[in-house]
PDB file of N, CA and C in Angstrom:
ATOM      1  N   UNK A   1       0.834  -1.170   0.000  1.00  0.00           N
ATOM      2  CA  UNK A   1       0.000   0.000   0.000  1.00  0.00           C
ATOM      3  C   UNK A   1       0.889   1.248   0.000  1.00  0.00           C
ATOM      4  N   UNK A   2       0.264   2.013  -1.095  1.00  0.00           N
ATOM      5  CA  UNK A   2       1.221   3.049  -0.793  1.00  0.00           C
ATOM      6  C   UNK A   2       0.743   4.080   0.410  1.00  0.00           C
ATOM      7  N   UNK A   3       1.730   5.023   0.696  1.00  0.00           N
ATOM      8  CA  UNK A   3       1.589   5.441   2.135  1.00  0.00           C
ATOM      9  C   UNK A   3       2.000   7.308   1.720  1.00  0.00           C
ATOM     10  N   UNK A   4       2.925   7.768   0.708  1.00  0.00           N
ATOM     11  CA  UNK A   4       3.376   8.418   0.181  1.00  0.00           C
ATOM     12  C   UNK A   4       4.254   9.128  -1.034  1.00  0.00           C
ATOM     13  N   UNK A   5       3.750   9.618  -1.877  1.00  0.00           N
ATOM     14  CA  UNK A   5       4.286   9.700  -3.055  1.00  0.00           C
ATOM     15  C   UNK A   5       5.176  11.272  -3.310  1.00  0.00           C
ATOM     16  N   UNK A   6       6.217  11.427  -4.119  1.00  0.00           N
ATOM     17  CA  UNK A   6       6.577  12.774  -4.337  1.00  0.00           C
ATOM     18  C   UNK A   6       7.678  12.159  -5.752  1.00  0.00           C
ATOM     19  N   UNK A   7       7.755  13.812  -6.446  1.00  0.00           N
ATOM     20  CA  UNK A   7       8.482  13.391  -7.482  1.00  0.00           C
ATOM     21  C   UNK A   7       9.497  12.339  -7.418  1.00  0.00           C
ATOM     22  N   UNK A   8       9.958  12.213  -6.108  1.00  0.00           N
ATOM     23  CA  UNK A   8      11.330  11.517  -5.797  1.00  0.00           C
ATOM     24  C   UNK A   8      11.200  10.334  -5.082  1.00  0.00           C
ATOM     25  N   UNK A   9      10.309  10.296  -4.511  1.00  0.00           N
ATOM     26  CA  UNK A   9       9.877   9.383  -3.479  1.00  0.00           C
ATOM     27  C   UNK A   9       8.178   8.610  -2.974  1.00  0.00           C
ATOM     28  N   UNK A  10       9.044   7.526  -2.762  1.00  0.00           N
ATOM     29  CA  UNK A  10       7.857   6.581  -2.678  1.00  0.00           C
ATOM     30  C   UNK A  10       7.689   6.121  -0.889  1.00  0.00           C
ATOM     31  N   UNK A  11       6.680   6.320  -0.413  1.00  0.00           N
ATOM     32  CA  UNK A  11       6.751   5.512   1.013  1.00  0.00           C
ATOM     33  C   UNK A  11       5.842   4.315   1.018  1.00  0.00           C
ATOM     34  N   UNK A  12       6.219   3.261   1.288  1.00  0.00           N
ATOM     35  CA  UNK A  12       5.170   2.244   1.608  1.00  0.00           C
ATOM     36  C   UNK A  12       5.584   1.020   1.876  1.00  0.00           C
ATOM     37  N   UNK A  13       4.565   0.585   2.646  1.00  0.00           N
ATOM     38  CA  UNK A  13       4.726  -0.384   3.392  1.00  0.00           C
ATOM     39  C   UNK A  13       5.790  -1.984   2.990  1.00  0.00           C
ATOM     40  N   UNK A  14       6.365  -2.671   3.696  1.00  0.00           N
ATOM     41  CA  UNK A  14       7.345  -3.264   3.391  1.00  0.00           C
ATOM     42  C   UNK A  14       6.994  -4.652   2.548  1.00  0.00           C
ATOM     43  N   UNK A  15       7.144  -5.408   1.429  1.00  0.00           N
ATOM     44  CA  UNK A  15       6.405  -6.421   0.697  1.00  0.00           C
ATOM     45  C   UNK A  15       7.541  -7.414   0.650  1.00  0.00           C
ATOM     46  N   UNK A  16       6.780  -8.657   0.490  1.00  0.00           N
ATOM     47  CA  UNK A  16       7.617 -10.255   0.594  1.00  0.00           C
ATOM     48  C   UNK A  16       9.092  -9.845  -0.919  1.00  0.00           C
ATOM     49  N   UNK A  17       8.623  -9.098  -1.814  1.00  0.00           N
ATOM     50  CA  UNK A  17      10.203  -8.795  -2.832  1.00  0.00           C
ATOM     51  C   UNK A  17      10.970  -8.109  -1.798  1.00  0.00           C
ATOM     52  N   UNK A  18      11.121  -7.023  -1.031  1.00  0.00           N
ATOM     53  CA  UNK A  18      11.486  -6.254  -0.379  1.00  0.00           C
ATOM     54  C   UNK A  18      12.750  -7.315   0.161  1.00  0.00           C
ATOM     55  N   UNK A  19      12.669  -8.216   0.540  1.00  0.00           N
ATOM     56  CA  UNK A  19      13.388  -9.159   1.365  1.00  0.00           C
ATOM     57  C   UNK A  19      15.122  -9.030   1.347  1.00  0.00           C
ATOM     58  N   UNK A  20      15.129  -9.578  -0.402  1.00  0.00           N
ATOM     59  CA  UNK A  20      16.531  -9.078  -0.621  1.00  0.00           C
ATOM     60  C   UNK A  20      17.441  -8.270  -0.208  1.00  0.00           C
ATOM     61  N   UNK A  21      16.934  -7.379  -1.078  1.00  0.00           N
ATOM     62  CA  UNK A  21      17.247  -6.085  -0.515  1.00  0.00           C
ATOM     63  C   UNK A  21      17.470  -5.372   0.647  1.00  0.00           C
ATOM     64  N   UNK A  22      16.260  -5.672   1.947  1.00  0.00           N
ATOM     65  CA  UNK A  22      16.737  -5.350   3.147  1.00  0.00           C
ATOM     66  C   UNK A  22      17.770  -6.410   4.107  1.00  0.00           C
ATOM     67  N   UNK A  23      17.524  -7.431   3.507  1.00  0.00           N
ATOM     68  CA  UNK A  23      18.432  -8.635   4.153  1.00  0.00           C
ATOM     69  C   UNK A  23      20.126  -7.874   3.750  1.00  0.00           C
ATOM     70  N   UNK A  24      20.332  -7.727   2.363  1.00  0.00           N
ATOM     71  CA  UNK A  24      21.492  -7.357   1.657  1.00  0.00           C
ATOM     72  C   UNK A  24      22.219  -5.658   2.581  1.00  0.00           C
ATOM     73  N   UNK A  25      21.122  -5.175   2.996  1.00  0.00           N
ATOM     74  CA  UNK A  25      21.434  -3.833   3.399  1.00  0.00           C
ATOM     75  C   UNK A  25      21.734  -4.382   5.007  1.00  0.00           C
ATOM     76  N   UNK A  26      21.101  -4.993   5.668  1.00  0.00           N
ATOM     77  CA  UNK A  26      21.595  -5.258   7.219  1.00  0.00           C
ATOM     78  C   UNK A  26      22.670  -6.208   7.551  1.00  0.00           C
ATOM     79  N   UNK A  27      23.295  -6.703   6.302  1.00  0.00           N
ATOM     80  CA  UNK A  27      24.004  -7.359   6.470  1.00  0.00           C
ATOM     81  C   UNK A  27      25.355  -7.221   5.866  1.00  0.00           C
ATOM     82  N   UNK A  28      25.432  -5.995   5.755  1.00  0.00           N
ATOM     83  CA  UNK A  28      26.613  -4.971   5.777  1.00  0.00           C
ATOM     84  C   UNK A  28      27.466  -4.604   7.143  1.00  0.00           C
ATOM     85  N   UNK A  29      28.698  -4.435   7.064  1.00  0.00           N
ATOM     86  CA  UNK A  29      29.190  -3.866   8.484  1.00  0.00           C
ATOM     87  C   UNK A  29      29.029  -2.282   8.131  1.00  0.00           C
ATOM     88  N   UNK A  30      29.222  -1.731   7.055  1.00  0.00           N
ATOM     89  CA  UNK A  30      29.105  -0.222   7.551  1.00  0.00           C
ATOM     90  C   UNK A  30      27.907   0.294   7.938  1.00  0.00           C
ATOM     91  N   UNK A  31      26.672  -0.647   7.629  1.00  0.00           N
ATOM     92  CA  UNK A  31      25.100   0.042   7.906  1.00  0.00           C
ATOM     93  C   UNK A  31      25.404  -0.480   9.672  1.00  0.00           C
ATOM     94  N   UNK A  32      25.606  -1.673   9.530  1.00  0.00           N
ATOM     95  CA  UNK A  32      25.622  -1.995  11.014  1.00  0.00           C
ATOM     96  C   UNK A  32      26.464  -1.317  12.378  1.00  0.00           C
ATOM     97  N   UNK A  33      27.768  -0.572  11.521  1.00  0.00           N
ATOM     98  CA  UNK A  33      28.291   0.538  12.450  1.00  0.00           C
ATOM     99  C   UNK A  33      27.880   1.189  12.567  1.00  0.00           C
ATOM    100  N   UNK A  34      27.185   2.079  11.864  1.00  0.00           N
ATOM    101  CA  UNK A  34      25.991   3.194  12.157  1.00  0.00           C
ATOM    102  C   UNK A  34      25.230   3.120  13.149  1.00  0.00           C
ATOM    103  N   UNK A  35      24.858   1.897  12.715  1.00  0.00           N
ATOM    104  CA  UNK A  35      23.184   1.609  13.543  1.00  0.00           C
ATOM    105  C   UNK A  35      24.103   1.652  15.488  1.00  0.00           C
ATOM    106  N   UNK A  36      24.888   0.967  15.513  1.00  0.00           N
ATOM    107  CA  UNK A  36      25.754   0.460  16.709  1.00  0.00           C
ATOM    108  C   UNK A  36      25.969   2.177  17.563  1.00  0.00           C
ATOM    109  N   UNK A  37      25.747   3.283  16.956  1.00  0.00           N
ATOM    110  CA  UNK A  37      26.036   4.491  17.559  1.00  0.00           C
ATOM    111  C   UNK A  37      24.617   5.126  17.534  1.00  0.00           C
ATOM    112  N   UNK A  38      23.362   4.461  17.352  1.00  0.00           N
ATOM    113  CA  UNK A  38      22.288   5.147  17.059  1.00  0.00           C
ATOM    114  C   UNK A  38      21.843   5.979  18.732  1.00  0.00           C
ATOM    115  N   UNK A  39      22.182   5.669  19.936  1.00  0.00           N
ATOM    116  CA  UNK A  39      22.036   5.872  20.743  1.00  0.00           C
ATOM    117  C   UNK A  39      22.821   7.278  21.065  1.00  0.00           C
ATOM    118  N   UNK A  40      23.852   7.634  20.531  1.00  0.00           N
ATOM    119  CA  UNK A  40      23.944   9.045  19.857  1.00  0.00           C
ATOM    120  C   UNK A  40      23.469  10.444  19.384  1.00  0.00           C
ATOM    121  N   UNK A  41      21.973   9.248  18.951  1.00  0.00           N
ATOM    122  CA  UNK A  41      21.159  10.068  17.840  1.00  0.00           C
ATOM    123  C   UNK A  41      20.087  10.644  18.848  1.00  0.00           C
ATOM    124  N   UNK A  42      20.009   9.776  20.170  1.00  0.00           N
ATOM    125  CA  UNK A  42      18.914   9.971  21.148  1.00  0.00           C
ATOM    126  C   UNK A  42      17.991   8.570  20.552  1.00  0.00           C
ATOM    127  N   UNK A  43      18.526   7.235  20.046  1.00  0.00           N
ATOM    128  CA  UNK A  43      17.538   6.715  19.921  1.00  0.00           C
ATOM    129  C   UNK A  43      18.225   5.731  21.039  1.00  0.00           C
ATOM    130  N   UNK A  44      16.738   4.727  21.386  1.00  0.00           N
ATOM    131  CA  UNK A  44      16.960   3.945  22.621  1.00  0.00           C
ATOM    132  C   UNK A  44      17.172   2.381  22.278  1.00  0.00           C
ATOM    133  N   UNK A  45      18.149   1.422  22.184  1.00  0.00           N
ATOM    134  CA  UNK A  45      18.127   0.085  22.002  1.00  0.00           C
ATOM    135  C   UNK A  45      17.087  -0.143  22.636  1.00  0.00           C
ATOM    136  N   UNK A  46      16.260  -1.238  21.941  1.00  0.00           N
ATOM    137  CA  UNK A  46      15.051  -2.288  22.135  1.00  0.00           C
ATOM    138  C   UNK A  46      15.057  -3.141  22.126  1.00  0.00           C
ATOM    139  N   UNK A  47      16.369  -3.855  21.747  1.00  0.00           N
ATOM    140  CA  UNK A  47      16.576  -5.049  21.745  1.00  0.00           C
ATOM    141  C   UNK A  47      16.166  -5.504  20.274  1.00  0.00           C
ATOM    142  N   UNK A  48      16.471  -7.013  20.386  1.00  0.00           N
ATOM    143  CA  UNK A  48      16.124  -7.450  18.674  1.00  0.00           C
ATOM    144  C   UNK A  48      14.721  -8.158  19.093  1.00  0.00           C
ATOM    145  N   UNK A  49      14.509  -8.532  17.584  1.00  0.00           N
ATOM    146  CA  UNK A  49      12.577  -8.494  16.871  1.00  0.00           C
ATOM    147  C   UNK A  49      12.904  -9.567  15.336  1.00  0.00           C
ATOM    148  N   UNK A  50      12.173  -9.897  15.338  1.00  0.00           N
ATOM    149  CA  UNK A  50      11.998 -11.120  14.028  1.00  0.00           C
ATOM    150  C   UNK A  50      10.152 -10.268  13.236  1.00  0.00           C
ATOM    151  N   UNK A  51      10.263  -8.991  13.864  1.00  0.00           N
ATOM    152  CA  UNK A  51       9.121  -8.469  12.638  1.00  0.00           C
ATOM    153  C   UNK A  51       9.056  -8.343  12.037  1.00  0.00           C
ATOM    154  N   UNK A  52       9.813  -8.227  11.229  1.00  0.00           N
ATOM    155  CA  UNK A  52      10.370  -7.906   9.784  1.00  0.00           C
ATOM    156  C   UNK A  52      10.626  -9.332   8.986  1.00  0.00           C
ATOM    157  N   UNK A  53       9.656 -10.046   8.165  1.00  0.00           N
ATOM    158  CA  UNK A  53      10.046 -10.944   7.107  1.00  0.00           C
ATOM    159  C   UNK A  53      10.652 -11.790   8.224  1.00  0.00           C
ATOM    160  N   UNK A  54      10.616 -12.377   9.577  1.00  0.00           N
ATOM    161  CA  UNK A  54      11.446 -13.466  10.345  1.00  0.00           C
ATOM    162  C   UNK A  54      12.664 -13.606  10.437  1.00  0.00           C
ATOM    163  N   UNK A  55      13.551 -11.838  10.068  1.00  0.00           N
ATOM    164  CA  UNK A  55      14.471 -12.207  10.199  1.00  0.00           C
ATOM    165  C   UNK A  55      14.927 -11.223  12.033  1.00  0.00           C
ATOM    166  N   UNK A  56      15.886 -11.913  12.170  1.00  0.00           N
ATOM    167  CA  UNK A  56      15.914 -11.136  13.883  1.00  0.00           C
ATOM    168  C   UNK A  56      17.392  -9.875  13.526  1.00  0.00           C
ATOM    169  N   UNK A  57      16.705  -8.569  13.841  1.00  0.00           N
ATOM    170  CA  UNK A  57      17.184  -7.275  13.841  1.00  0.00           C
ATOM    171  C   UNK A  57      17.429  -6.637  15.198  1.00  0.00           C
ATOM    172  N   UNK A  58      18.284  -5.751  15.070  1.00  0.00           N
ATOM    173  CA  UNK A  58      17.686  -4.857  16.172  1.00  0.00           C
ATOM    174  C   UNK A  58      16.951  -3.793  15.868  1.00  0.00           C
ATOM    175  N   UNK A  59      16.443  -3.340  17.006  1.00  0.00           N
ATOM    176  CA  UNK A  59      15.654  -2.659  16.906  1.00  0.00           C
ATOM    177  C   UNK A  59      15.368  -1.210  17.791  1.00  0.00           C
ATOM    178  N   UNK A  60      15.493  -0.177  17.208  1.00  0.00           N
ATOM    179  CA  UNK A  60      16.046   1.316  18.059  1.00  0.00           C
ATOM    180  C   UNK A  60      14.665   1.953  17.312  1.00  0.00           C
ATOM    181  N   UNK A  61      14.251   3.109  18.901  1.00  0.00           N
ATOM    182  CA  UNK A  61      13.298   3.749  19.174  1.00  0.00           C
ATOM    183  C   UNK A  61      14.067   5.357  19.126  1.00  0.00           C
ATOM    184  N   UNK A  62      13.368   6.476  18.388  1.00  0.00           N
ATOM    185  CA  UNK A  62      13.785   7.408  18.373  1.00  0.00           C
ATOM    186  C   UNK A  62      12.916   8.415  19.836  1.00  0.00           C
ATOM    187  N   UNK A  63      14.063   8.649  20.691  1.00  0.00           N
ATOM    188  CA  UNK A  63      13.355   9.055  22.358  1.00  0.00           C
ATOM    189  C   UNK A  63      12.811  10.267  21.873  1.00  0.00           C
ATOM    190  N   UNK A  64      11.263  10.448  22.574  1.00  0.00           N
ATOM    191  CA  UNK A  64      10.632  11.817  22.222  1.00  0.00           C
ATOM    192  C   UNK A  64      11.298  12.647  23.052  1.00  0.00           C
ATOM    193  N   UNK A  65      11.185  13.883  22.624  1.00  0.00           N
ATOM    194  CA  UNK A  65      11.627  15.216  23.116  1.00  0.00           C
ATOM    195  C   UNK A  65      10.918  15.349  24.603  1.00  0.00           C
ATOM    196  N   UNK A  66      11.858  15.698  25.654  1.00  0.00           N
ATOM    197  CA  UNK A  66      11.158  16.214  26.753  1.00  0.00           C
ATOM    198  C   UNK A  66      10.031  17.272  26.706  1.00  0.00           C
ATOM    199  N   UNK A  67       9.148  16.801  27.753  1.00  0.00           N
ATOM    200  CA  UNK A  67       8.016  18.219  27.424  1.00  0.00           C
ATOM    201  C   UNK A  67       8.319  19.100  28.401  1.00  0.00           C
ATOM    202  N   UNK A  68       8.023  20.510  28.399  1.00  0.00           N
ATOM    203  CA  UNK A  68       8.405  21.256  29.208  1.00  0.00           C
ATOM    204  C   UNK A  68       8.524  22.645  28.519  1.00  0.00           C
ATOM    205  N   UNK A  69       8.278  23.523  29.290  1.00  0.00           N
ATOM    206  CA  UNK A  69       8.672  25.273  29.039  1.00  0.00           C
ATOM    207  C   UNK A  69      10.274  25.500  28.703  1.00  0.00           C
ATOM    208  N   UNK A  70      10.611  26.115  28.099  1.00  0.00           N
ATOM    209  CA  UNK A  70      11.721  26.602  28.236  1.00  0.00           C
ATOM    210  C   UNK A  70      12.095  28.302  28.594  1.00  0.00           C
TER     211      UNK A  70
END
């Protein structure tokens, strides 16, 4: 389903072809060094997940912004 369209870009939801491709991309060391500093970014390890197509990932939460006045 698509989810979002623009001259450049497509968003939508993840499909059984998709597989390759994301298997091929996480199973890189430079995507995986990245990901290894995401906690950097303010995102929070979650631990790993097999949601994705059954394969087991990890999985990082981007922490919401404190609420508050400034």
């Amino acid at each position: 389903m698509e989810l979002l369209r623009t001259p450049r870009l497509l968003l939508r939801h993840w499909e059984e072809s998709d597989l390759p491709a994301f298997y091929d991309l996480y199973s890189r060391d430079d995507v995986m060094r990245w990901l290894a500093v995401a906690a950097r970014l303010g995102m929070s390890d979650e631990g790993t997940t097999d949601r994705w197509f059954g394969l087991t990932t990890r999985q990082f939460r981007k922490a919401l912004a404190a609420s508050g006045g400034a």
